[in-house]
C-alpha atoms as a PDB file:
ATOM      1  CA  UNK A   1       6.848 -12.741  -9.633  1.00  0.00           C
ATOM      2  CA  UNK A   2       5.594 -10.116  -7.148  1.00  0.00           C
ATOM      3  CA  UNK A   3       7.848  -8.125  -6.290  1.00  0.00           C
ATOM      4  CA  UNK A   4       8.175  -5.857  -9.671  1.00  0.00           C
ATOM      5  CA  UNK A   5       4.997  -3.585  -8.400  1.00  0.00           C
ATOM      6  CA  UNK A   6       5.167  -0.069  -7.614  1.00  0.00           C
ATOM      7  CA  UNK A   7       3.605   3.120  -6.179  1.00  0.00           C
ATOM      8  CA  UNK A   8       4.398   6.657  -6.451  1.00  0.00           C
ATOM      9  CA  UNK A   9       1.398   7.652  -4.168  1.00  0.00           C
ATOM     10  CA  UNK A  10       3.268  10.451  -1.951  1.00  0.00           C
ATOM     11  CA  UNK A  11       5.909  10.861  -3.852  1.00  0.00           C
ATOM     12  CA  UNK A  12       3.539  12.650  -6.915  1.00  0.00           C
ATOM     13  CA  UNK A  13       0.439  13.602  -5.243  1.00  0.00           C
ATOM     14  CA  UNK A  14       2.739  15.555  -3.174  1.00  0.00           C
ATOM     15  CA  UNK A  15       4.078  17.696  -5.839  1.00  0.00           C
ATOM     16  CA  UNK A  16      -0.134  17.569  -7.083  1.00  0.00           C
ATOM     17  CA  UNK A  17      -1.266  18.330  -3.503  1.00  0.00           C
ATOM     18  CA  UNK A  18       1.006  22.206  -3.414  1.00  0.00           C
ATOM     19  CA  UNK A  19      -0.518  22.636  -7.588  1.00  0.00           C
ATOM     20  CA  UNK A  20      -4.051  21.886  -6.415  1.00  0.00           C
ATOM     21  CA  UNK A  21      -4.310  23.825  -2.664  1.00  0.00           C
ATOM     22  CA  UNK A  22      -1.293  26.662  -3.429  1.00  0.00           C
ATOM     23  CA  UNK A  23       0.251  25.297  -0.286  1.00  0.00           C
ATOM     24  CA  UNK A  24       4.130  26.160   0.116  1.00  0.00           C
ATOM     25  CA  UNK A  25       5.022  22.683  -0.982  1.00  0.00           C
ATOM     26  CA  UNK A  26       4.191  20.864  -2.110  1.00  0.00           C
ATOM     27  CA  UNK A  27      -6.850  -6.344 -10.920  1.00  0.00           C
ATOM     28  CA  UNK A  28     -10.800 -24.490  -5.263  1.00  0.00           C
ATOM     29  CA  UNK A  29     -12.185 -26.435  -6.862  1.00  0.00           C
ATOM     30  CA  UNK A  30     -14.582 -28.826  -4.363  1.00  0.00           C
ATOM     31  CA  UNK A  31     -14.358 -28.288  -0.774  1.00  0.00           C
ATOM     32  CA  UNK A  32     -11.003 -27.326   1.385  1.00  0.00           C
ATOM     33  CA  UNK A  33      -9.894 -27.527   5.230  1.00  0.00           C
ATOM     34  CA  UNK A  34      -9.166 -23.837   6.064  1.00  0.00           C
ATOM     35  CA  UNK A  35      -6.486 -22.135   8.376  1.00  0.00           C
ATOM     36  CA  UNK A  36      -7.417 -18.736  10.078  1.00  0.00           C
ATOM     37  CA  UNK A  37      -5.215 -15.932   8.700  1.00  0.00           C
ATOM     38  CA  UNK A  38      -4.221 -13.319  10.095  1.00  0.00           C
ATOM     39  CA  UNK A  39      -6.134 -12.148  13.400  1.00  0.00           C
ATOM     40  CA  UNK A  40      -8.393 -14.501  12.939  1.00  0.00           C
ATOM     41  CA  UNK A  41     -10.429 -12.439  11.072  1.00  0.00           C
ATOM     42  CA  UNK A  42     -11.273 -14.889   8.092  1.00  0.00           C
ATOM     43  CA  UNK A  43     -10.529 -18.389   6.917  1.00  0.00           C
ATOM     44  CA  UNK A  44      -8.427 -19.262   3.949  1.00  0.00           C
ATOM     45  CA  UNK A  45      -7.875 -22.391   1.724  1.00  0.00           C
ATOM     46  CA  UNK A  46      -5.126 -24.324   3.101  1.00  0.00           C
ATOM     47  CA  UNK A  47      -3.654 -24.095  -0.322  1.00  0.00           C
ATOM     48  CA  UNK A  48      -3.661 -20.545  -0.661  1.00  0.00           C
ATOM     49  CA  UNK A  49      -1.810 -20.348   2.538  1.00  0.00           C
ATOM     50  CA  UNK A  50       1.025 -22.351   1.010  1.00  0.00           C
ATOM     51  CA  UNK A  51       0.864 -20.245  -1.859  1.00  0.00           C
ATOM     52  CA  UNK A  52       1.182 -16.923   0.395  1.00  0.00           C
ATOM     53  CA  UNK A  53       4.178 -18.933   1.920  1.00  0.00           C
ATOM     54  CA  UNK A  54       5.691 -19.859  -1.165  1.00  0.00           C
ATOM     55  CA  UNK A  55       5.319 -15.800  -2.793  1.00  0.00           C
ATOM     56  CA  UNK A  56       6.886 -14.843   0.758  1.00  0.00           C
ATOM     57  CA  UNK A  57       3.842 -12.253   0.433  1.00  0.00           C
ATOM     58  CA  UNK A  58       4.301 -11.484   3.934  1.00  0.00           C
ATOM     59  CA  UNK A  59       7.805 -10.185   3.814  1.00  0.00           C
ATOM     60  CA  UNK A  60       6.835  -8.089   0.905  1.00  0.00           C
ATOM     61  CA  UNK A  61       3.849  -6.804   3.019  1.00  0.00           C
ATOM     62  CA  UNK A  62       6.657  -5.384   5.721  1.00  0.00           C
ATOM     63  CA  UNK A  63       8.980  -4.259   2.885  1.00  0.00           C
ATOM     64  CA  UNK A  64       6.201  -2.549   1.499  1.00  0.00           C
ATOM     65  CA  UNK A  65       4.881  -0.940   4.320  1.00  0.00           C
ATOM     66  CA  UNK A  66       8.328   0.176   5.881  1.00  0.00           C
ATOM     67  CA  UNK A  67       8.550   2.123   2.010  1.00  0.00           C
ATOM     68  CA  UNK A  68       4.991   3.740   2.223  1.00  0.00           C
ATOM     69  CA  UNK A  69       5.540   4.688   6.046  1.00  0.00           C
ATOM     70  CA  UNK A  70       8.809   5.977   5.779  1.00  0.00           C
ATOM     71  CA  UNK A  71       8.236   8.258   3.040  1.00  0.00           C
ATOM     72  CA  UNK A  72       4.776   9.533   3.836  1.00  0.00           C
ATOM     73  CA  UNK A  73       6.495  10.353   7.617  1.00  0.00           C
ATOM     74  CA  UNK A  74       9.324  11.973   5.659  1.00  0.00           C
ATOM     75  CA  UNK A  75       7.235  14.245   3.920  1.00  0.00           C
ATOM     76  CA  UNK A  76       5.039  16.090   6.223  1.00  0.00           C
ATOM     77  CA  UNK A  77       6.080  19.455   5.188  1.00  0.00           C
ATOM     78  CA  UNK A  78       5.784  18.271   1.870  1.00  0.00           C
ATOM     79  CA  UNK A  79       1.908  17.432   2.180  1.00  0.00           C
ATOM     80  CA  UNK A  80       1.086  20.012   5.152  1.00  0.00           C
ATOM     81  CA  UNK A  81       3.142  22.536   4.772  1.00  0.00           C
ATOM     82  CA  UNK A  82       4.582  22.033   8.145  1.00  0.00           C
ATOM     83  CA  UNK A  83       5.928  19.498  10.427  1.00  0.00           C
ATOM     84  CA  UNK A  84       3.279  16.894  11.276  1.00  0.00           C
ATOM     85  CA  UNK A  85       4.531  16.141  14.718  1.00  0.00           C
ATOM     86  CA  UNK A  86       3.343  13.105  16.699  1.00  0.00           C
ATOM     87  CA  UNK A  87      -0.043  13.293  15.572  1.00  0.00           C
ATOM     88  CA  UNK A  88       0.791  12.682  11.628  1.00  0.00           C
ATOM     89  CA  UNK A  89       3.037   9.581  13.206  1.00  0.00           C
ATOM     90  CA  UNK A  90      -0.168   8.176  14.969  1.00  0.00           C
ATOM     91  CA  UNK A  91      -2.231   8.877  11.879  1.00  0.00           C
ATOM     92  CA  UNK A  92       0.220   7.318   9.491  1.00  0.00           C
ATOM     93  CA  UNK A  93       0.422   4.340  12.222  1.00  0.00           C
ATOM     94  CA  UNK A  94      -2.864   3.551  11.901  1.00  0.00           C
ATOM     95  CA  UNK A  95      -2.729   3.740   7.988  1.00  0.00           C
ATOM     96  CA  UNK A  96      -0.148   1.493   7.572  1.00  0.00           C
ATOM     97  CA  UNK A  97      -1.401  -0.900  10.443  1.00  0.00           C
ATOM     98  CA  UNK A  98       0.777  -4.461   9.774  1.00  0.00           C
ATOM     99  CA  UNK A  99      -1.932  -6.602  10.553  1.00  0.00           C
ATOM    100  CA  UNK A 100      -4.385  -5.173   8.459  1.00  0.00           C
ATOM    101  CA  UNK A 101      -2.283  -4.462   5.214  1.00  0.00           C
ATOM    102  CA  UNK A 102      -1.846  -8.176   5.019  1.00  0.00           C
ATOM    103  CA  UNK A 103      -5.451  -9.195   6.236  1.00  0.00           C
ATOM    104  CA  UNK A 104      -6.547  -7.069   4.019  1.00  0.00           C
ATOM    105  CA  UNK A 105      -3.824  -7.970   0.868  1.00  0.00           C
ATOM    106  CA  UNK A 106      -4.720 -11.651   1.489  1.00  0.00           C
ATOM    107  CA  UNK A 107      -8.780 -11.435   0.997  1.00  0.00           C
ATOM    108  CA  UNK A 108      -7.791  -9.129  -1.724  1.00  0.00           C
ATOM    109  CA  UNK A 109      -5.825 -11.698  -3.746  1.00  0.00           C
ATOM    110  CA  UNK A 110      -8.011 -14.826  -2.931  1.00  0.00           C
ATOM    111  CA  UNK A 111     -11.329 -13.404  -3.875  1.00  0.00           C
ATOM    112  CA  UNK A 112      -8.767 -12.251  -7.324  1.00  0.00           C
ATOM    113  CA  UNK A 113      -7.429 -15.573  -7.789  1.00  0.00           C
ATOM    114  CA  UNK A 114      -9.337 -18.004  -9.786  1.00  0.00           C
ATOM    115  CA  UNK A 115      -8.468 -21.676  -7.296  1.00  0.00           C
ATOM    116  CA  UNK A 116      -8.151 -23.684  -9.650  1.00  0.00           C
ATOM    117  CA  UNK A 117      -5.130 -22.539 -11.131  1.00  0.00           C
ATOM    118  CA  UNK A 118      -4.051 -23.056  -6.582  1.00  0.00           C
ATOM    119  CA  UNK A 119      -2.246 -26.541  -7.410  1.00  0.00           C
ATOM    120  CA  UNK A 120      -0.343 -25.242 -10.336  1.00  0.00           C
ATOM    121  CA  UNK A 121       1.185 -22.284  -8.923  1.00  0.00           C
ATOM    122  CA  UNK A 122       2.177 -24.507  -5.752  1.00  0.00           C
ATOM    123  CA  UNK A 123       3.724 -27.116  -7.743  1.00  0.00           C
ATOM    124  CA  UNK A 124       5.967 -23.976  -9.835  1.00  0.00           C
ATOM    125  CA  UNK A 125       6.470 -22.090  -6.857  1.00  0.00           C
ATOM    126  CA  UNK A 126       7.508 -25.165  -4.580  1.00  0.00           C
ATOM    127  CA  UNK A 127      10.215 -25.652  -6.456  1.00  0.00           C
ATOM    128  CA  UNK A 128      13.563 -24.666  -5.348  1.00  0.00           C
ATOM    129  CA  UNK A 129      15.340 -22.829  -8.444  1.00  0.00           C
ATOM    130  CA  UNK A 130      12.148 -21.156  -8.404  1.00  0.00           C
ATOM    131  CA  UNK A 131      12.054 -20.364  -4.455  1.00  0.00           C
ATOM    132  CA  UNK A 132      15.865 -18.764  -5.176  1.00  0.00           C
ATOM    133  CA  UNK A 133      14.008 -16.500  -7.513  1.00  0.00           C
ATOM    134  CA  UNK A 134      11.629 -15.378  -5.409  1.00  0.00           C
ATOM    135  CA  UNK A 135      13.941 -14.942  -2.337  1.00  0.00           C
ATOM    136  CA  UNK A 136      16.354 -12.613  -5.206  1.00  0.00           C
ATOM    137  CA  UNK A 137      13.262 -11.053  -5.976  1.00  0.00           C
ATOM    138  CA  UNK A 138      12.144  -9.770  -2.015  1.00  0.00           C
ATOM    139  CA  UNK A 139      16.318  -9.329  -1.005  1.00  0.00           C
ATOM    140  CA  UNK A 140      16.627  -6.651  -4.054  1.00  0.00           C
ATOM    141  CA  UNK A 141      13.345  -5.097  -2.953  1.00  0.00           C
ATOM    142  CA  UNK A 142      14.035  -4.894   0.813  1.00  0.00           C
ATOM    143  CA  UNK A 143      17.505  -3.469  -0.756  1.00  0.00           C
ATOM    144  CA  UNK A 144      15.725  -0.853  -2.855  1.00  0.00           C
ATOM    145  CA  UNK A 145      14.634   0.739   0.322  1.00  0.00           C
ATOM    146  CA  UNK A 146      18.239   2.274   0.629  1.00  0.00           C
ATOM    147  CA  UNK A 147      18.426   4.983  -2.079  1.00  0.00           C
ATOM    148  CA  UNK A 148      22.064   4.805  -2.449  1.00  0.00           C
ATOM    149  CA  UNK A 149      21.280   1.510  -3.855  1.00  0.00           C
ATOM    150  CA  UNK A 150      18.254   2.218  -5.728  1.00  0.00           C
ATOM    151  CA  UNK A 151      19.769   4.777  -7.196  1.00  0.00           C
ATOM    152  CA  UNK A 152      22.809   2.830  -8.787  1.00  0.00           C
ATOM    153  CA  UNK A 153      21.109  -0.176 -10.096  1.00  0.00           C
ATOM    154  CA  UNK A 154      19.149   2.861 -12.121  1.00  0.00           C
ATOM    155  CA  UNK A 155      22.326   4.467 -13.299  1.00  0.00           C
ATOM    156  CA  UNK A 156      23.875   1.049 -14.193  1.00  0.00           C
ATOM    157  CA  UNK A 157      20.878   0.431 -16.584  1.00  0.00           C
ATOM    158  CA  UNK A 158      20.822   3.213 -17.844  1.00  0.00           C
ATOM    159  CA  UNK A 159      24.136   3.490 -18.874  1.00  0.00           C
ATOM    160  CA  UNK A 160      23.963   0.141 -20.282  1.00  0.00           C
ATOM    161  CA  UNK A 161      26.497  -1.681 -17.528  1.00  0.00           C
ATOM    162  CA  UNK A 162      23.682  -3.727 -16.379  1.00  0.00           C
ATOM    163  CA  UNK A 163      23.339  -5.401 -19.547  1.00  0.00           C
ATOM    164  CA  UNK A 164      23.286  -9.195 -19.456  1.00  0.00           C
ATOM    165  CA  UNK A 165      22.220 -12.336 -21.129  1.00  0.00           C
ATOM    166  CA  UNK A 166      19.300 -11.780 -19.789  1.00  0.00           C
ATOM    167  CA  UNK A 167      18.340  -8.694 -21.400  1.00  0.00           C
ATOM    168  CA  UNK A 168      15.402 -10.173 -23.844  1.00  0.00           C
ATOM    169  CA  UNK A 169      14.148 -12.350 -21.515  1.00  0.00           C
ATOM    170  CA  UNK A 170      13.269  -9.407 -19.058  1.00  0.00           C
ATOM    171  CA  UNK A 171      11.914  -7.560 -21.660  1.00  0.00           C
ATOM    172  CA  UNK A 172       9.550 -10.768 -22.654  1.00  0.00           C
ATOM    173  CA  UNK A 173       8.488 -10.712 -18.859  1.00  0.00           C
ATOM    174  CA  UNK A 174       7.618  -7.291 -18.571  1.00  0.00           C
ATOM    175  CA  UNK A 175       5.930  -7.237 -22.406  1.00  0.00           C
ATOM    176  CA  UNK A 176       3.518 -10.428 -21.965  1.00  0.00           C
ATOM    177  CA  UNK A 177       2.923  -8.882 -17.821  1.00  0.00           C
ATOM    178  CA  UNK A 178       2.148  -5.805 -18.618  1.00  0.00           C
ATOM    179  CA  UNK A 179       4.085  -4.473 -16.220  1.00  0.00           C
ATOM    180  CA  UNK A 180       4.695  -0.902 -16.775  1.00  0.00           C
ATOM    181  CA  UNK A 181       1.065  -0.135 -18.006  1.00  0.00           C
ATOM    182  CA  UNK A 182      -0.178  -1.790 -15.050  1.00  0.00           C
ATOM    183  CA  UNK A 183       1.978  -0.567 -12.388  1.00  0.00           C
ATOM    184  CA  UNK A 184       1.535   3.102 -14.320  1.00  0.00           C
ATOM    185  CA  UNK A 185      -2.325   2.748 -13.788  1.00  0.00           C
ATOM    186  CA  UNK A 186      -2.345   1.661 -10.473  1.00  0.00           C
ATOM    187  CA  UNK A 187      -0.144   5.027  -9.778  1.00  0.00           C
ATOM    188  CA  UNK A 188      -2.565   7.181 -11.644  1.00  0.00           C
ATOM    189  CA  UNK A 189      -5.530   5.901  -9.589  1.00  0.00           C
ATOM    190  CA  UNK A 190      -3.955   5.873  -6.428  1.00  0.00           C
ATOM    191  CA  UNK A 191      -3.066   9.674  -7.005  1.00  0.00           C
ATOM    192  CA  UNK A 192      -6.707  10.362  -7.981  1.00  0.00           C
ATOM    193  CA  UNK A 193      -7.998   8.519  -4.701  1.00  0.00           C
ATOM    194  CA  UNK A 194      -5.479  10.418  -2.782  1.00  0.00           C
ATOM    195  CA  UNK A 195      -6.729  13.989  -4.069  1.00  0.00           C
ATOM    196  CA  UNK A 196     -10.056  13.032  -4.235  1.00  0.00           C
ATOM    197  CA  UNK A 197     -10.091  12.397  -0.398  1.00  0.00           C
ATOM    198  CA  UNK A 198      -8.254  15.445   0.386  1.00  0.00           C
ATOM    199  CA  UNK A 199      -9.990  17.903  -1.003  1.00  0.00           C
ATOM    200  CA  UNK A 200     -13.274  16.155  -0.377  1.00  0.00           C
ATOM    201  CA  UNK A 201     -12.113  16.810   3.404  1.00  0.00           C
ATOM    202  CA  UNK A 202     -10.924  20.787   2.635  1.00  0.00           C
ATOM    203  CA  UNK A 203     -13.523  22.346   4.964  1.00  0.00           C
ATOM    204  CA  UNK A 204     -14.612  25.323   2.543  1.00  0.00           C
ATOM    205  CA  UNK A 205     -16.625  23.831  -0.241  1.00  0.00           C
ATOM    206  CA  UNK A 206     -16.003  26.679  -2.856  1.00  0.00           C
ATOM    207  CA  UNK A 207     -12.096  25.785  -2.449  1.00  0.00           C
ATOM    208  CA  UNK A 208     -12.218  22.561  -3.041  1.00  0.00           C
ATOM    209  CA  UNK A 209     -11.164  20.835  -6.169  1.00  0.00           C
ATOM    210  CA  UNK A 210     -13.242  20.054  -9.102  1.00  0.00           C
ATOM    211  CA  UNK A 211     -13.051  16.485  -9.850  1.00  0.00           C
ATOM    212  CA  UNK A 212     -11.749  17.663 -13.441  1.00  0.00           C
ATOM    213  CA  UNK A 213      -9.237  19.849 -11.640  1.00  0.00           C
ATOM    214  CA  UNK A 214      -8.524  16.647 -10.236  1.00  0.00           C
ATOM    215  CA  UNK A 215      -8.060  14.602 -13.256  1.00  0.00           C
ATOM    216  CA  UNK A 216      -5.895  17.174 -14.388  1.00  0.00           C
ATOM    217  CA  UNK A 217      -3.336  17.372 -11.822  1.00  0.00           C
ATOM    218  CA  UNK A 218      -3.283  13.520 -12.018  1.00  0.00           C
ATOM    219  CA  UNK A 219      -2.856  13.462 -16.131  1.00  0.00           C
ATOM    220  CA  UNK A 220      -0.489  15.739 -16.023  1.00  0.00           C
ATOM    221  CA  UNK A 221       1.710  13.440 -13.918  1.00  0.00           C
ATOM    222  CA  UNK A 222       1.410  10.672 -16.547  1.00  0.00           C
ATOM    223  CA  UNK A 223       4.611  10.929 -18.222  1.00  0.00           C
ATOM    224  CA  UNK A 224       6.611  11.462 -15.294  1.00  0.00           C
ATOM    225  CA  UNK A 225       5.307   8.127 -13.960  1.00  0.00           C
ATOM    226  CA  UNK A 226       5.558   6.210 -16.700  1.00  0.00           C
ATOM    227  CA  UNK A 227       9.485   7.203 -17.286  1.00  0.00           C
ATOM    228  CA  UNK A 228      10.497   6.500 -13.454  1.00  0.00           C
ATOM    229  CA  UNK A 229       8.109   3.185 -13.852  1.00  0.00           C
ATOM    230  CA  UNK A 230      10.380   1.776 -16.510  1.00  0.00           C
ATOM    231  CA  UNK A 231      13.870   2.981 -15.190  1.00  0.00           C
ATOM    232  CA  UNK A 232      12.572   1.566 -11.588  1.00  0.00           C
ATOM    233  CA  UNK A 233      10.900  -1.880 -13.036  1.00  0.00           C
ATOM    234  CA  UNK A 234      14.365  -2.555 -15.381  1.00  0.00           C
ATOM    235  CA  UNK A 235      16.604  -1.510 -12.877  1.00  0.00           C
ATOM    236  CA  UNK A 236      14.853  -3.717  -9.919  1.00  0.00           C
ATOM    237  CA  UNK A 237      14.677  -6.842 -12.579  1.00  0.00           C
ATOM    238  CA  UNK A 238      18.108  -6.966 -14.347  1.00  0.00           C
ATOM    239  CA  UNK A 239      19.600  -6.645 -10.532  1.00  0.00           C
ATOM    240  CA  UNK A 240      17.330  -9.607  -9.156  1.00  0.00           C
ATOM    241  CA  UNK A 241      17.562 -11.947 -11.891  1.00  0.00           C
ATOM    242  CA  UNK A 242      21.222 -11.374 -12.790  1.00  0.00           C
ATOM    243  CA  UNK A 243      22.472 -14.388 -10.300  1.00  0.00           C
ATOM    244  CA  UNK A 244      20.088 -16.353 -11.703  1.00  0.00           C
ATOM    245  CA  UNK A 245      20.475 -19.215 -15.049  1.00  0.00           C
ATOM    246  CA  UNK A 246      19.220 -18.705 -18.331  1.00  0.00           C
ATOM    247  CA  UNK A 247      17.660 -21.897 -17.943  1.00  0.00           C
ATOM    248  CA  UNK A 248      15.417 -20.767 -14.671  1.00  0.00           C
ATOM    249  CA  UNK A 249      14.828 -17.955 -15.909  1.00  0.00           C
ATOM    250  CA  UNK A 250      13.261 -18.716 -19.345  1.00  0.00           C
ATOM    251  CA  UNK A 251      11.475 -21.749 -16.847  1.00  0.00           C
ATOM    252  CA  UNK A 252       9.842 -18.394 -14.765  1.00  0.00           C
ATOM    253  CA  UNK A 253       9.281 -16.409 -18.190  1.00  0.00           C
ATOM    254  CA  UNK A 254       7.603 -19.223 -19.529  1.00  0.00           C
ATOM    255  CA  UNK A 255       5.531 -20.288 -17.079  1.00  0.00           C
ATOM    256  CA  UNK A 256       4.163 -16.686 -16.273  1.00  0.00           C
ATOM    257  CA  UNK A 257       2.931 -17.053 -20.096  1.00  0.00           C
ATOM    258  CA  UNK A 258       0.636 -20.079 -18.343  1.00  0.00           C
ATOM    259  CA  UNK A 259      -3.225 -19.620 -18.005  1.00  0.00           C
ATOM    260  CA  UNK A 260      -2.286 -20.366 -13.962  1.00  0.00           C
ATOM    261  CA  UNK A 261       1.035 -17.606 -14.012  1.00  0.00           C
ATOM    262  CA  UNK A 262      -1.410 -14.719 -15.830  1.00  0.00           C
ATOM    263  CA  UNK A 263      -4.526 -15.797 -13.132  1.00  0.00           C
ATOM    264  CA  UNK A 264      -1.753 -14.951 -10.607  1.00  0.00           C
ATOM    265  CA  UNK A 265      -0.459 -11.717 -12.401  1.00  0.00           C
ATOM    266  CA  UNK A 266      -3.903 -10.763 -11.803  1.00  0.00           C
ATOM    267  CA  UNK A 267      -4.518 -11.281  -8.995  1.00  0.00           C
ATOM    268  CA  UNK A 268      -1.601  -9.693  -7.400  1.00  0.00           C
ATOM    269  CA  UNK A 269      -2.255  -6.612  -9.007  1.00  0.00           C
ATOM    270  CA  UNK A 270      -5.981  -6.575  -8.164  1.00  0.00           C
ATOM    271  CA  UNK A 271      -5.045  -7.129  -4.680  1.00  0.00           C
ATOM    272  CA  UNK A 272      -1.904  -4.518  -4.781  1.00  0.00           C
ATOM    273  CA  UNK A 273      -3.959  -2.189  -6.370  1.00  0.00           C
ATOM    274  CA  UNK A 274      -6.835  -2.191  -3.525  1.00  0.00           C
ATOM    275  CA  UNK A 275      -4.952  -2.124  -0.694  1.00  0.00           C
ATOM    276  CA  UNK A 276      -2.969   1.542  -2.411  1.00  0.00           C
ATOM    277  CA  UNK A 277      -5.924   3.067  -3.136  1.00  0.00           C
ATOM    278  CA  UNK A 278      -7.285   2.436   0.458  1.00  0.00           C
ATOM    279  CA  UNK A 279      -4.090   3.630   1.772  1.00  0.00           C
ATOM    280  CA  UNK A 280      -4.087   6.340  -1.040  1.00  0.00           C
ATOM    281  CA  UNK A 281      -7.709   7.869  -0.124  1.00  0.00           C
ATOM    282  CA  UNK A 282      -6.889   7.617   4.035  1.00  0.00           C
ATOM    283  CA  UNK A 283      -3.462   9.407   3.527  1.00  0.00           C
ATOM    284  CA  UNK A 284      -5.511  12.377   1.462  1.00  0.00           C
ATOM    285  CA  UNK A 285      -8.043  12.218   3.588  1.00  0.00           C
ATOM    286  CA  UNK A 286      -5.154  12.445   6.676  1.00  0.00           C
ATOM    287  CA  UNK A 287      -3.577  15.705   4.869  1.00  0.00           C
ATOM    288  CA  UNK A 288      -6.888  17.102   3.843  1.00  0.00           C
ATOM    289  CA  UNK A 289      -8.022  17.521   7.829  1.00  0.00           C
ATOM    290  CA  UNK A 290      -4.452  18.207   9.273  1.00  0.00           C
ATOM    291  CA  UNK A 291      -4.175  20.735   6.493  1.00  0.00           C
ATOM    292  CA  UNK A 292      -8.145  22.202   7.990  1.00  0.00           C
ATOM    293  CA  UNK A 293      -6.637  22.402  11.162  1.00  0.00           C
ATOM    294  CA  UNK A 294      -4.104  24.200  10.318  1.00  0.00           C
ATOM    295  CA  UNK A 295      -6.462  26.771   8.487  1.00  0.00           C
ATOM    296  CA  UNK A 296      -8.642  27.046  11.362  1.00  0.00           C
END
């Protein structure tokens, strides 16, 4: 139930970043034992540990990051207007820094996550028709990575060959989620918090953005976003859940309808939507001084 979200952070405020600049291109109860987490930086619940476990949260932290690295290295000419060299790798090493996208993802979510829903979601999640949907869920994502097959789970959907019993109840999920809307405003803000650090670093004042100026570029990437949301969201969905029963997944539908599944909906997103528009602001702030340097 994790694995649907999605970020267009580079990708758009790429194409905003050449518009804006005129470079050539462009959301327990009583007391708990605790684990450490991740470098030891904080404590968590030892039930929210099995819950990270169970969500295999930190395979989608790698899957995520290899995405969000790869690209942003991949596009250096894109956002600079010239090759970024070693230095851009460094910066965007430090950006996407493993141990801190899932420190930082886990406080995220269990400061989100209302614990006492913690012994419901374990009890769902623990279950094994239920841990062969979330394992579907992070093999299609780690398999989205490879555009070739990205890109023909989107044309099978969208020629209607993808089209299975399961057709309603993925629509259900996505409807009683939220998913586009949510995914769509996460994208929008992460674009603003990108161009609002790079031009906030733009070393002339008088050629810096207005924060309108800003809004504007970001708007006017709305309906872009929200089309390549849906054909993403459908196309990653009907190829995960397609192995899977009609009786499991109405059993996943369902239970995401819970008080506990919605707490977790929320959480995920809260803590999703954090970490991108950290990474967001430091990869515009990144572009905004390599871009001053080149300048100078």
């Amino acid at each position: 139930m994790i694995c649907w979200l999605r970020l267009f952070v580079v990708k758009v405020a790429a194409v905003a970043f050449a518009i804006g600049l005129g470079l050539t291109h462009p959301g327990v109860a009583g007391p708990q034992s605790a684990t450490p987490t991740h470098g030891g930086a904080q404590t968590v619940p030892q039930d929210f540990e099995r819950l990270w476990s169970l969500l295999h949260l930190d395979d989608l932290v790698v899957i995520m990051r290899e995405e969000g690295f790869t690209l942003a290295l991949a596009s250096d000419v894109d956002l600079l207007g010239r090759p970024g060299g070693q230095a851009w790798t460094q910066r965007l090493e430090q950006i996407y820094e493993m141990d801190r996208l899932q420190r930082d993802l886990q406080r995220e979510m269990l400061a989100a996550l209302n614990p006492t829903h913690l012994d419901a979601l374990c009890d769902f999640y623990s279950a094994q028709s239920v841990q062969n949907v979330v394992v579907l869920e992070v093999s299609v994502r780690r398999a989205f990575l490879d555009a070739d097959v990205e890109d023909r789970a989107r044309s099978a959907w969208l020629n209607g060959l993808a089209l299975t019993a399961h057709e309603d109840a993925i629509l259900h999920f996505v409807e009683v989620n939220d998913l586009i809307e949510r995914n769509v405003v996460g994208a929008l803000n992460s674009n603003y918090a990108f161009l609002r650090a790079m031009t906030d670093a733009h070393p002339v004042a008088a050629e810096r953005m207005t924060d309108q100026q800003i809004l504007a570029e970001v708007w006017a990437e709305e309906v872009e976003i929200r089309q390549d949301t849906s054909e993403w969201l459908f196309a990653f969905l009907t190829t995960a859940y397609d192995p899977v029963s009609e009786e499991v997944l109405d059993a996943y539908v369902a239970f995401s309808e819970t008080d506990a599944g919605q707490a977790l909906n929320h959480a995920i997103f809260a803590a999703f939507d954090k970490m991108y528009l950290r990474i967001s602001a430091d990869l515009g702030r990144a572009v905004g001084e390599f871009s001053s340097q080149q300048e100078l």
